[in-house]
C-alpha atoms as a PDB file:
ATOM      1  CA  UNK A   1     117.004 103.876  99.300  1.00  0.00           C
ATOM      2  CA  UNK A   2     113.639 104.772 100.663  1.00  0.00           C
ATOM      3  CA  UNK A   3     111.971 102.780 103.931  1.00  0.00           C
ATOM      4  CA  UNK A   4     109.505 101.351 102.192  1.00  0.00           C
ATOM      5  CA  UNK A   5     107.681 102.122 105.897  1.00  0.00           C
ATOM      6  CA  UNK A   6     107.711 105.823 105.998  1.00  0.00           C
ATOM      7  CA  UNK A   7     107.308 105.645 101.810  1.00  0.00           C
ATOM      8  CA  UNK A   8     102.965 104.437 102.038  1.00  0.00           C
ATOM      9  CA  UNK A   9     103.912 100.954 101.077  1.00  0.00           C
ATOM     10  CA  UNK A  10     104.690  97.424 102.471  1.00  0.00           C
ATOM     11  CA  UNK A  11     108.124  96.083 102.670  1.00  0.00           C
ATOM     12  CA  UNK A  12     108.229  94.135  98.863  1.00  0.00           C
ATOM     13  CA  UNK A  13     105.742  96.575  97.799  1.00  0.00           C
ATOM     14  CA  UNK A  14     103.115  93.479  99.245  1.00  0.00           C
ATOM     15  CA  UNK A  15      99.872  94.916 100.160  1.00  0.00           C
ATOM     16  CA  UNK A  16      99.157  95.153 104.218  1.00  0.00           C
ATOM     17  CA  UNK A  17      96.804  92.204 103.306  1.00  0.00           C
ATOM     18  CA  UNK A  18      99.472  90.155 102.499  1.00  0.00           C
ATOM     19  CA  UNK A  19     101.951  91.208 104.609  1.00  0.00           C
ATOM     20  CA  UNK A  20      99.343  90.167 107.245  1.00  0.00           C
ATOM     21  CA  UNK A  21      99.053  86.502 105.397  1.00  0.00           C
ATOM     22  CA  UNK A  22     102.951  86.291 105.484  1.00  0.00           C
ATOM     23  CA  UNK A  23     103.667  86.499 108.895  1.00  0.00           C
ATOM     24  CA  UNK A  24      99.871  85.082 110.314  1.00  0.00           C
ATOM     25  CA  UNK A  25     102.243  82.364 111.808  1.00  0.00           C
ATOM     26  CA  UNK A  26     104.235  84.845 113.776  1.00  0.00           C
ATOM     27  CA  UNK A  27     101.630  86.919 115.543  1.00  0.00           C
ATOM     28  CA  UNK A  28      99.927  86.577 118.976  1.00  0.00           C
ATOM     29  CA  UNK A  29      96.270  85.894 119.669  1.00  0.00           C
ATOM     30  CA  UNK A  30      95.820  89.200 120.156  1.00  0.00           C
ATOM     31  CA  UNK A  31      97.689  90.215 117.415  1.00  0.00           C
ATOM     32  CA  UNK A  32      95.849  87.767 115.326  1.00  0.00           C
ATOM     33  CA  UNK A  33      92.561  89.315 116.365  1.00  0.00           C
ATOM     34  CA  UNK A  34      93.031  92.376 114.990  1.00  0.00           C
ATOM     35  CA  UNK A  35      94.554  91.294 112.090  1.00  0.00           C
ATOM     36  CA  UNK A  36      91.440  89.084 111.386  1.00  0.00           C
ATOM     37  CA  UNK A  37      89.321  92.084 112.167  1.00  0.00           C
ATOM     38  CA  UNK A  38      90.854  93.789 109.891  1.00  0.00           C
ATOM     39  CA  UNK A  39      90.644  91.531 106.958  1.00  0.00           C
ATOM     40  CA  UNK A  40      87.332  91.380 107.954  1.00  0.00           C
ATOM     41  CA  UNK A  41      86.243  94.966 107.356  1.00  0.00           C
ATOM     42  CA  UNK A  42      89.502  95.926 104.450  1.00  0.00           C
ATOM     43  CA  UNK A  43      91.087  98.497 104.913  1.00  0.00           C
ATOM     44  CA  UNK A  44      88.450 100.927 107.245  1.00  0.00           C
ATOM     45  CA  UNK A  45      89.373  99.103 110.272  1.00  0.00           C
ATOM     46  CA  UNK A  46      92.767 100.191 109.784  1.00  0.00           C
ATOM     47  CA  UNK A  47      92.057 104.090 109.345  1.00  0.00           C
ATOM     48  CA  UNK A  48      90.942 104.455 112.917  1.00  0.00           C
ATOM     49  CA  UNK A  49      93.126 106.379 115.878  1.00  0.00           C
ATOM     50  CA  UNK A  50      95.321 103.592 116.887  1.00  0.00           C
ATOM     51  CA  UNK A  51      93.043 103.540 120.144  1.00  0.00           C
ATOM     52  CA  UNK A  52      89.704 103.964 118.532  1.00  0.00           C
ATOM     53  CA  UNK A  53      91.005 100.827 116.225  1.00  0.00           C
ATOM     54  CA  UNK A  54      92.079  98.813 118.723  1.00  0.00           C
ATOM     55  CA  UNK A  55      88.804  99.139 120.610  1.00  0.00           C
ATOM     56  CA  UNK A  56      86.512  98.170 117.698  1.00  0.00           C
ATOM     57  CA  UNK A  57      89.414  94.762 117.520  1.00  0.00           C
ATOM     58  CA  UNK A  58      89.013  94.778 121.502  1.00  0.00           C
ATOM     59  CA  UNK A  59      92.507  94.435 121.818  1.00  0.00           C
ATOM     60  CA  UNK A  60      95.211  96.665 123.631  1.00  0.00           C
ATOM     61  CA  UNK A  61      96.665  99.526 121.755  1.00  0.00           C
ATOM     62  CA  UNK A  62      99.874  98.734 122.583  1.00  0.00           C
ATOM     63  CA  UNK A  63      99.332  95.062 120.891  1.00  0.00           C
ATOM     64  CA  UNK A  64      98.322  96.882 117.718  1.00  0.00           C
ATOM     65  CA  UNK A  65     101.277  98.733 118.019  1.00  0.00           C
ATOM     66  CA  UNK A  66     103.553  95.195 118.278  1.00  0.00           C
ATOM     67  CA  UNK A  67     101.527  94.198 115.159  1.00  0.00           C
ATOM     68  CA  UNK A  68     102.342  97.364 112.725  1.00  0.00           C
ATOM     69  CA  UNK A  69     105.921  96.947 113.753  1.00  0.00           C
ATOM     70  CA  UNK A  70     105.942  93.103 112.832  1.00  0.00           C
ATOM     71  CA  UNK A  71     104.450  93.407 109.325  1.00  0.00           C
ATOM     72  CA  UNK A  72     107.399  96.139 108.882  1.00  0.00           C
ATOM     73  CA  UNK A  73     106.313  99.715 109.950  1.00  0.00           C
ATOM     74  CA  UNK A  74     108.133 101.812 111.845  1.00  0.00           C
ATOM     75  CA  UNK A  75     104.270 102.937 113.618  1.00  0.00           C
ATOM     76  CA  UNK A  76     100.634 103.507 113.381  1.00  0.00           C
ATOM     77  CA  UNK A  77     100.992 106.583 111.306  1.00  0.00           C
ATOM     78  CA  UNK A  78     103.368 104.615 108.692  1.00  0.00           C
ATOM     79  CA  UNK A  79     100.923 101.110 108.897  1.00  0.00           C
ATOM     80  CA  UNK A  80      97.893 104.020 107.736  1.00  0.00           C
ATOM     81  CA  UNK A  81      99.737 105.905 104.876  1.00  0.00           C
ATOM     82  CA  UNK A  82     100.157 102.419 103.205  1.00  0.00           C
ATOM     83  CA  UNK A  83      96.402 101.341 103.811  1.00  0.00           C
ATOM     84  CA  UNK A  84      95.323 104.845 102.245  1.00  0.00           C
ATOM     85  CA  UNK A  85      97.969 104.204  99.406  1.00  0.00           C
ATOM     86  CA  UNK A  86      96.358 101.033  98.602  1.00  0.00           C
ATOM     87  CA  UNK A  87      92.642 103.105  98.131  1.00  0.00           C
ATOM     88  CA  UNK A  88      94.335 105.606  96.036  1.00  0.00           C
ATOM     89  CA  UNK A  89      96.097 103.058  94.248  1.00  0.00           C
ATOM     90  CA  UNK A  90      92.288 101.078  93.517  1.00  0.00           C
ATOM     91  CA  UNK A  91      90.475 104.376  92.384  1.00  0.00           C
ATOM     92  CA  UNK A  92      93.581 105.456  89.765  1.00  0.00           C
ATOM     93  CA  UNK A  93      92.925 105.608  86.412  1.00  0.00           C
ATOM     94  CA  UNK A  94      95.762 105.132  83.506  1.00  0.00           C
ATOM     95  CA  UNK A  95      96.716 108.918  83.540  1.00  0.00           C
ATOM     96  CA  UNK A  96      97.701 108.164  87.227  1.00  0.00           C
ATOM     97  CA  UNK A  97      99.506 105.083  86.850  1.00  0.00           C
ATOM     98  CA  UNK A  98     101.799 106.193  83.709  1.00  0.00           C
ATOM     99  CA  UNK A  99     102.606 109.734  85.675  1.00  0.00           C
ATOM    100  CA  UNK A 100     103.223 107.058  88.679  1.00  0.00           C
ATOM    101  CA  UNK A 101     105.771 104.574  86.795  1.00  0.00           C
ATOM    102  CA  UNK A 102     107.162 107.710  84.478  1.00  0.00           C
ATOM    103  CA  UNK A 103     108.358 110.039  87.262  1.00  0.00           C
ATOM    104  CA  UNK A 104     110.958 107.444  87.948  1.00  0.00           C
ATOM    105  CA  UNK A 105     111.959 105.733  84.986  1.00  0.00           C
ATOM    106  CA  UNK A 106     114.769 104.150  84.798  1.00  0.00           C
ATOM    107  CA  UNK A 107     117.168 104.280  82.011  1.00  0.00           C
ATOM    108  CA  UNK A 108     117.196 101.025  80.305  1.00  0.00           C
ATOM    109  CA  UNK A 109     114.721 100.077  77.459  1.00  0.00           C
ATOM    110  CA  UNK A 110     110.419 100.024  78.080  1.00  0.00           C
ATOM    111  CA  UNK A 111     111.096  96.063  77.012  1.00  0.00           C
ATOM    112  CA  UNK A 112     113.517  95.164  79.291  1.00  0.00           C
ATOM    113  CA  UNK A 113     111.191  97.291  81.809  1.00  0.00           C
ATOM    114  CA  UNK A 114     108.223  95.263  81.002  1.00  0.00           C
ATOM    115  CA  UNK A 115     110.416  91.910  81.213  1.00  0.00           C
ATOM    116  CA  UNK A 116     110.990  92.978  84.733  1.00  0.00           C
ATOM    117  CA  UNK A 117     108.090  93.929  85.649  1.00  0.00           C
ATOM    118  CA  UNK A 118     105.752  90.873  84.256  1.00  0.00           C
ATOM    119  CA  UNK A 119     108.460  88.544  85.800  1.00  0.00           C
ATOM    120  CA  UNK A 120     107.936  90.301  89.315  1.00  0.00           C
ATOM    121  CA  UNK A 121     104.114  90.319  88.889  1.00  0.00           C
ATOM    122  CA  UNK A 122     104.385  86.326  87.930  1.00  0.00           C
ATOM    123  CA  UNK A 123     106.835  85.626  90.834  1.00  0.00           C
ATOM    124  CA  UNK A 124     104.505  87.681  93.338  1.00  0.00           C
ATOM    125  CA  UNK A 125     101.354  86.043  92.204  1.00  0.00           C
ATOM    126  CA  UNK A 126     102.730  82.478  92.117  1.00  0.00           C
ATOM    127  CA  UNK A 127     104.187  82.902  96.049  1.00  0.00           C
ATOM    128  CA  UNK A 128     100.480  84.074  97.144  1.00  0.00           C
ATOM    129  CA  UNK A 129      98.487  81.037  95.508  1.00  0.00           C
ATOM    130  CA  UNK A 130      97.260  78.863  98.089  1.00  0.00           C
ATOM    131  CA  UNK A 131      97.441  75.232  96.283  1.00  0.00           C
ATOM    132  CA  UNK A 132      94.843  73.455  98.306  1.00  0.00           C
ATOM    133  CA  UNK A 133      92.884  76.826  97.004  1.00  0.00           C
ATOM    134  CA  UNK A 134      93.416  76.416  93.816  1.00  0.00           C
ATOM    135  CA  UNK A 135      93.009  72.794  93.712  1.00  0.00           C
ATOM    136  CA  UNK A 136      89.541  73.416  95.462  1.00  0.00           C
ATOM    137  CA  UNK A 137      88.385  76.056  92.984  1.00  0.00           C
ATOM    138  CA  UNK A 138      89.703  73.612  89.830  1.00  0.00           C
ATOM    139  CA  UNK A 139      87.634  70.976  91.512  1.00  0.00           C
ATOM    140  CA  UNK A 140      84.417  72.982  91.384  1.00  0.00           C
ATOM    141  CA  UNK A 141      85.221  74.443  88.019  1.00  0.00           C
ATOM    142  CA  UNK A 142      85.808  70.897  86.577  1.00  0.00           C
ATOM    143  CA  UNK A 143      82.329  69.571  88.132  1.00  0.00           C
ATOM    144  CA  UNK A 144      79.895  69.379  85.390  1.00  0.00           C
ATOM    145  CA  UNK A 145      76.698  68.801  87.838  1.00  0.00           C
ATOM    146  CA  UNK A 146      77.433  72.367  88.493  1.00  0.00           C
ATOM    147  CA  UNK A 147      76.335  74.913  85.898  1.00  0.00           C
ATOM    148  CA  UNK A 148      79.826  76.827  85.278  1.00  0.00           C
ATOM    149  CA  UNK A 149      78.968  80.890  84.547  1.00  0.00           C
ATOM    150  CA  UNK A 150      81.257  83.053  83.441  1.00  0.00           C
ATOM    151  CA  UNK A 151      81.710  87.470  83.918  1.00  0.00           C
ATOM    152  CA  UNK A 152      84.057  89.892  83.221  1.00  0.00           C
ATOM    153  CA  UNK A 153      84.130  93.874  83.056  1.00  0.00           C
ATOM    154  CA  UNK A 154      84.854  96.732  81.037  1.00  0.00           C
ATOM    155  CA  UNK A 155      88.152  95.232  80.294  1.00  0.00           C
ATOM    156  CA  UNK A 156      88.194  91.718  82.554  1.00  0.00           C
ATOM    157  CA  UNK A 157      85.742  90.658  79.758  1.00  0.00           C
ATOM    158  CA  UNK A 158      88.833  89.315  77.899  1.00  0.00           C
ATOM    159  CA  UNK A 159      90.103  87.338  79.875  1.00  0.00           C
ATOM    160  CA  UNK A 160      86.243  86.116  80.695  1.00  0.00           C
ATOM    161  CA  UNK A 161      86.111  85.270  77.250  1.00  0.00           C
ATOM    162  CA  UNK A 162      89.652  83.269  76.860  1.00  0.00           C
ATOM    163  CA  UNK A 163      88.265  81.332  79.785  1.00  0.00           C
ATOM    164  CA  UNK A 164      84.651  80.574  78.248  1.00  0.00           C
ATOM    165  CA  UNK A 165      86.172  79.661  75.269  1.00  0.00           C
ATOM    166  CA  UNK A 166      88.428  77.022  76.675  1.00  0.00           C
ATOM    167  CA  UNK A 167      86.175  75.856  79.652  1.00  0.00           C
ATOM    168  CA  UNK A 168      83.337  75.475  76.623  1.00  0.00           C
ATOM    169  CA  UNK A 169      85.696  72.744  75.164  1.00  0.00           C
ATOM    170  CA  UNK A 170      86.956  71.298  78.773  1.00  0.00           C
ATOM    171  CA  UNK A 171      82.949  70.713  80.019  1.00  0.00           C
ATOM    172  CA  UNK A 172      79.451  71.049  79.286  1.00  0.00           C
ATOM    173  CA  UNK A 173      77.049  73.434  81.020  1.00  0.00           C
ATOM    174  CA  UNK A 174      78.995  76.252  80.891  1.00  0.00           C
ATOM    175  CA  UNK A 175      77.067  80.107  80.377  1.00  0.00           C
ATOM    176  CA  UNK A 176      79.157  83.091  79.405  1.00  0.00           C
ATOM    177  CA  UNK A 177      77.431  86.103  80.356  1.00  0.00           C
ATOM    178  CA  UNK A 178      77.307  89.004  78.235  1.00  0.00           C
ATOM    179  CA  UNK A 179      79.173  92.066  78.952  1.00  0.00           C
ATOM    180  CA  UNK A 180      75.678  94.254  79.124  1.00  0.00           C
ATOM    181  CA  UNK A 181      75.011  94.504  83.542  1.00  0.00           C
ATOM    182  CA  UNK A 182      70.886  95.115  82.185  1.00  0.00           C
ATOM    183  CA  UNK A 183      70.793  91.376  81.128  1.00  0.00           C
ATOM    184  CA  UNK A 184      72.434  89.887  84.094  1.00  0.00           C
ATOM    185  CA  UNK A 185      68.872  89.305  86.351  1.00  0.00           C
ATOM    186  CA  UNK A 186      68.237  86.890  83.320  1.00  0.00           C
ATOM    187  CA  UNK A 187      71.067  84.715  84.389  1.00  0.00           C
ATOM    188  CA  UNK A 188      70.546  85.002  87.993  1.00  0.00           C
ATOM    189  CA  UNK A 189      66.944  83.954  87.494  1.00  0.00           C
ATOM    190  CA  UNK A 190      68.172  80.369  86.006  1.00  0.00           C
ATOM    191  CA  UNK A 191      71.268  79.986  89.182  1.00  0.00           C
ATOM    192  CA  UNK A 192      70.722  77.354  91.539  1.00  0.00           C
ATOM    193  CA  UNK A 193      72.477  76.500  94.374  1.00  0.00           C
ATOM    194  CA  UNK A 194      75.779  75.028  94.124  1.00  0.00           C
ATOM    195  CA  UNK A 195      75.615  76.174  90.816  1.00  0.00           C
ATOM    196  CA  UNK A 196      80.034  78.303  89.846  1.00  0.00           C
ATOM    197  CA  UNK A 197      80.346  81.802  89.187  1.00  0.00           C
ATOM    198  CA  UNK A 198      83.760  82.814  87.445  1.00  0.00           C
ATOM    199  CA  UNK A 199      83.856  86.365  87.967  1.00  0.00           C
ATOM    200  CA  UNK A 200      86.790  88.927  86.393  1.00  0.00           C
ATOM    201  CA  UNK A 201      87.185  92.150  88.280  1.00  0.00           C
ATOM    202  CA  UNK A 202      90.292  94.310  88.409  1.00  0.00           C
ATOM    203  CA  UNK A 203      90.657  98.165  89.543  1.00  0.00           C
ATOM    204  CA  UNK A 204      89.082 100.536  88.958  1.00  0.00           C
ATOM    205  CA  UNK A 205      86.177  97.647  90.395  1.00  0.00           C
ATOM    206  CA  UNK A 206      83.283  97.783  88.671  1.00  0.00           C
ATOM    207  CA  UNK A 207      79.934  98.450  90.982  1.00  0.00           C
ATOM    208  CA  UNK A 208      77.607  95.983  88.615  1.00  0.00           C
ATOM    209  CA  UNK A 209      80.098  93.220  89.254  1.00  0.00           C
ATOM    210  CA  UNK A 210      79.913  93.640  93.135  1.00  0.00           C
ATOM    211  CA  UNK A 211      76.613  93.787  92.793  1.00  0.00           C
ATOM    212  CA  UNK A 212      75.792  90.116  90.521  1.00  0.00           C
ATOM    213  CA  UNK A 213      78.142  88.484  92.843  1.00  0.00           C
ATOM    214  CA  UNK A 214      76.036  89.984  96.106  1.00  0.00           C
ATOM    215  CA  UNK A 215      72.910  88.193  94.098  1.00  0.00           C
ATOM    216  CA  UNK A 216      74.243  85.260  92.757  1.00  0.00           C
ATOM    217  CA  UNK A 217      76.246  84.199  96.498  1.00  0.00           C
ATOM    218  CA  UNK A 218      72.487  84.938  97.946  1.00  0.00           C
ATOM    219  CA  UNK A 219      70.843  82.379  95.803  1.00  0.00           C
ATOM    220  CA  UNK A 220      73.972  79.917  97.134  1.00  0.00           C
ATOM    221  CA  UNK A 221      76.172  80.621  94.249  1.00  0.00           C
ATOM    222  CA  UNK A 222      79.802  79.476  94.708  1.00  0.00           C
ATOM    223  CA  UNK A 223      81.741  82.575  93.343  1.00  0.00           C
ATOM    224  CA  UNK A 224      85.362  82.123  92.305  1.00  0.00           C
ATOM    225  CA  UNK A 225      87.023  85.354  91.611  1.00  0.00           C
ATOM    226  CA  UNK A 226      89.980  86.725  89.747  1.00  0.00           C
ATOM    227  CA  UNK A 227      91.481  89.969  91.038  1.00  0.00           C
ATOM    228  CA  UNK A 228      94.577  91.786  91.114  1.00  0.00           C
ATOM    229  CA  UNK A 229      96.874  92.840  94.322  1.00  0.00           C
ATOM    230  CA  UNK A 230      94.423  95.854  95.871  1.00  0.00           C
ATOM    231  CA  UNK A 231      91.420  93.253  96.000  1.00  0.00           C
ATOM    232  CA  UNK A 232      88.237  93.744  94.485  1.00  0.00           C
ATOM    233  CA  UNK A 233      85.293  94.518  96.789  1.00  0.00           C
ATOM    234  CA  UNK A 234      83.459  90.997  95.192  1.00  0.00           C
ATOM    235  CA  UNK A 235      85.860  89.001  97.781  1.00  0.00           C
ATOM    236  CA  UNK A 236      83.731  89.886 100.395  1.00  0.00           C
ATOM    237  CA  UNK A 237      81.577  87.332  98.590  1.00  0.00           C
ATOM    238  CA  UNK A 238      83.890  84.859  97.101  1.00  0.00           C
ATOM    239  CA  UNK A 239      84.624  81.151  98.566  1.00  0.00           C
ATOM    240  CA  UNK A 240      87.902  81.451  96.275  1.00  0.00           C
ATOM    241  CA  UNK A 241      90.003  84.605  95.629  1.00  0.00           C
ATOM    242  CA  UNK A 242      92.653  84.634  93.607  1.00  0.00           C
ATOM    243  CA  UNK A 243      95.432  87.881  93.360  1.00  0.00           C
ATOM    244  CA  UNK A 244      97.640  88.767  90.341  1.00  0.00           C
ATOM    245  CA  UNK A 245     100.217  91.131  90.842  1.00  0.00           C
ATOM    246  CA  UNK A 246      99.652  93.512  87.795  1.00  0.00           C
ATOM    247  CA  UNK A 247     101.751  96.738  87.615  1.00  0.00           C
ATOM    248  CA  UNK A 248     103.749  96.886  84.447  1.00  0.00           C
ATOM    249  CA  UNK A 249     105.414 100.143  82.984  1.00  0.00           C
ATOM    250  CA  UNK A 250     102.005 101.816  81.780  1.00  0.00           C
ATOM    251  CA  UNK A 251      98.805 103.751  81.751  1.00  0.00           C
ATOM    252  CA  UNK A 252      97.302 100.138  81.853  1.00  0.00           C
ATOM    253  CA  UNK A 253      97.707  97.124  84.264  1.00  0.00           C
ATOM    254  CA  UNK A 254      99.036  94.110  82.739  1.00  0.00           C
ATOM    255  CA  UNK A 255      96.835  90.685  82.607  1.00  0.00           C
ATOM    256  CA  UNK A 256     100.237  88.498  82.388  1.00  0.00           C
ATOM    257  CA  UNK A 257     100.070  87.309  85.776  1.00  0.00           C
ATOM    258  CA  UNK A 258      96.216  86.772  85.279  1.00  0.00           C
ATOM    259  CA  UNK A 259      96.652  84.946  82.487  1.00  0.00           C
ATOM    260  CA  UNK A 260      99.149  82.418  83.506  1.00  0.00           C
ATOM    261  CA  UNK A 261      96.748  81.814  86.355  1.00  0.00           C
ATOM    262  CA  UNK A 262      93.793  81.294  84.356  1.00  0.00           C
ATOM    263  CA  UNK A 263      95.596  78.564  81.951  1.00  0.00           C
ATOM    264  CA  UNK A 264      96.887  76.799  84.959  1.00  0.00           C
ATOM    265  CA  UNK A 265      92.996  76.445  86.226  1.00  0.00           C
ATOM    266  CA  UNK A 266      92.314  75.304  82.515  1.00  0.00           C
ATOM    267  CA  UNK A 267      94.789  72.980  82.410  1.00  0.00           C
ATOM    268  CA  UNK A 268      93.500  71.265  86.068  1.00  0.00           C
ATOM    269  CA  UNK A 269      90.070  71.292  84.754  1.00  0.00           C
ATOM    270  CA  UNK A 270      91.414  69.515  82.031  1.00  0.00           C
ATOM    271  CA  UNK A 271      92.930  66.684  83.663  1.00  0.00           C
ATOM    272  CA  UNK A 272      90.366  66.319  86.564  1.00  0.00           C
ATOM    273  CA  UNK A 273      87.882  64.539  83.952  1.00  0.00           C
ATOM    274  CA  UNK A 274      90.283  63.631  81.226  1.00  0.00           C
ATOM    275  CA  UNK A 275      88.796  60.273  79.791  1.00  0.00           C
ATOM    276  CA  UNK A 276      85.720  62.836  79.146  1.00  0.00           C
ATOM    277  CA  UNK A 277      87.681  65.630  78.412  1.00  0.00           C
ATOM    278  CA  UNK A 278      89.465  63.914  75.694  1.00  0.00           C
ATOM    279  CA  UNK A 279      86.126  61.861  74.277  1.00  0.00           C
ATOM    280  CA  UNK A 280      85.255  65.791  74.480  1.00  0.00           C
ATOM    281  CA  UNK A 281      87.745  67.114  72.395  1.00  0.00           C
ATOM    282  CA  UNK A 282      87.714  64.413  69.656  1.00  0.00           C
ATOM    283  CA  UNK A 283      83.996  64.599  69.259  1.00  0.00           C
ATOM    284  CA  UNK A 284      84.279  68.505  69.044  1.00  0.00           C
ATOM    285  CA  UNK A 285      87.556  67.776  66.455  1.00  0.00           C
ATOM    286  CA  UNK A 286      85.180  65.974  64.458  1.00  0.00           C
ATOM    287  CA  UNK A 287      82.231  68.664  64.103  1.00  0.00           C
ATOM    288  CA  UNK A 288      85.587  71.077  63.359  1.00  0.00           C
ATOM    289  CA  UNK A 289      86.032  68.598  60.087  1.00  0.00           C
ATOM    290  CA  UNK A 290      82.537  68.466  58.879  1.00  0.00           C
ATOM    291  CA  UNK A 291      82.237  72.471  58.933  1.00  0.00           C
ATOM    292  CA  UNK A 292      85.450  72.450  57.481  1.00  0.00           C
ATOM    293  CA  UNK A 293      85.906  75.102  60.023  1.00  0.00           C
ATOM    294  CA  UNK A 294      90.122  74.876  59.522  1.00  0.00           C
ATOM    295  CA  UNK A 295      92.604  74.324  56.462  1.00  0.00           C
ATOM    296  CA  UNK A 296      93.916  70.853  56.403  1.00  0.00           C
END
């Protein structure tokens, strides 16, 4: 078996973001200063010279050394490959990832392989949720004095729309945006302060999405967003960022994880108003009658 140090990846193929996160409680001051200056400026800091990085951190090169080795690398050189695995791993496209997962493929079934691999990616993304997080980011998803928007991307857009559809029977004021970047200014021009933006972006990260959630944050937007393991660029802008561990047997990353996140947020929105929620659904029940909308 490989070391997953000299291999270009963290030990339980975690990102070096979250191996930072997982041992935050371990490290020094001055470990803890380069580690936040890191997270700070994700990943360039970290593709310095060893010295040259631990100047910008103003901290010792030998306590960046100390730090590399706690998180699980043998050294600096080993600590870099995996930081410039995780951009290569952003930019790929689905040609990449199948040639990635099929150059090693095991020899059991592509279901059992997917079972696997969607019960890792659920396992990893439920041990990195924060619950005061999430309860924070149900909490300002559930408030209807906010105006609730709602984004995805070229693909994201699905999951943007499972959650529009749902939040649109949860609570009122609620905008999904359209999937066309030329008619986002319209939306901006109606945010106000305070006002939720549920954003969708997953690699390969989409430019336009960085850029509404630069615009909407400036106008005092609170942007929740919904990424996968490499981090999209938006989280620079976020108050709430959530990963999902994604990888799956594939050309394409899997929204499993994603999903079962997003339901869970439903499902606290949900409760945090129920008396309205539920005058909300049987008022919306009875509208479904007088179309006739379903068979009875």
């Amino acid at each position: 078996m490989s070391d997953p140090a000299l291999s270009g990846s963290t030990p339980n193929h975690k990102t070096v973001r979250e191996a930072i996160r997982s041992h935050y409680a371990s490290l020094t001051a001055s470990e803890r200063k380069f580690a936040q200056a890191l997270l700070d400026n994700y990943p360039a800091a970290g593709l310095a010279s060893i010295t040259i990085a631990a100047a910008n951190a103003e901290v010792s090169t030998p306590t960046l050394a100390r730090l590399v080795q706690k998180l699980g690398f043998k050294g600096y050189p080993q600590f870099q490959q995996a930081l410039l695995a995780e951009l290569e791993a952003k930019a790929s496209g689905p040609t990449q990832r199948r040639d990635q997962w099929a150059s090693d493929v095991p020899a059991t079934h592509l279901l059992n392989r997917f079972a696997t691999a969607i019960g890792d990616n659920i396992q990893q993304t439920l041990a990195n949720i924060d619950s005061a997080q999430f309860d924070s980011a149900a909490q300002l998803l559930a408030d209807p004095d906010r105006r609730l928007y709602v984004v995805g991307g070229r693909i994201s857009r699905a999951l943007a729309d499972y959650a529009f559809t749902h939040f649109q029977a949860v609570r009122r004021r609620i905008t999904h945006m359209t999937s066309s970047s030329a008619t986002w200014p319209h939306y901006v021009l109606d945010m106000s302060e305070g006002d939720v933006l549920l954003l969708f972006d997953m690699r390969r990260y989409e430019t336009n999405l960085l850029r509404l959630a630069q615009l909407a944050s400036a106008r005092g937007v609170r942007v929740i967003l919904m990424t996968d393991q490499w981090t999209s660029p938006v989280a620079n802008h976020a108050e709430h960022t959530f990963h999902s561990w994604t990888q799956i047997p594939s050309a394409w990353d899997s929204n499993t994880s994603t999903m079962m996140l997003l339901e869970a947020l439903i499902a606290a929105v949900q409760e945090a108003n129920w008396p309205e929620t539920r005058d909300r659904y049987e008022r919306l029940d009875a509208i479904f009658d007088a179309a006739r909308l379903f068979e009875k």
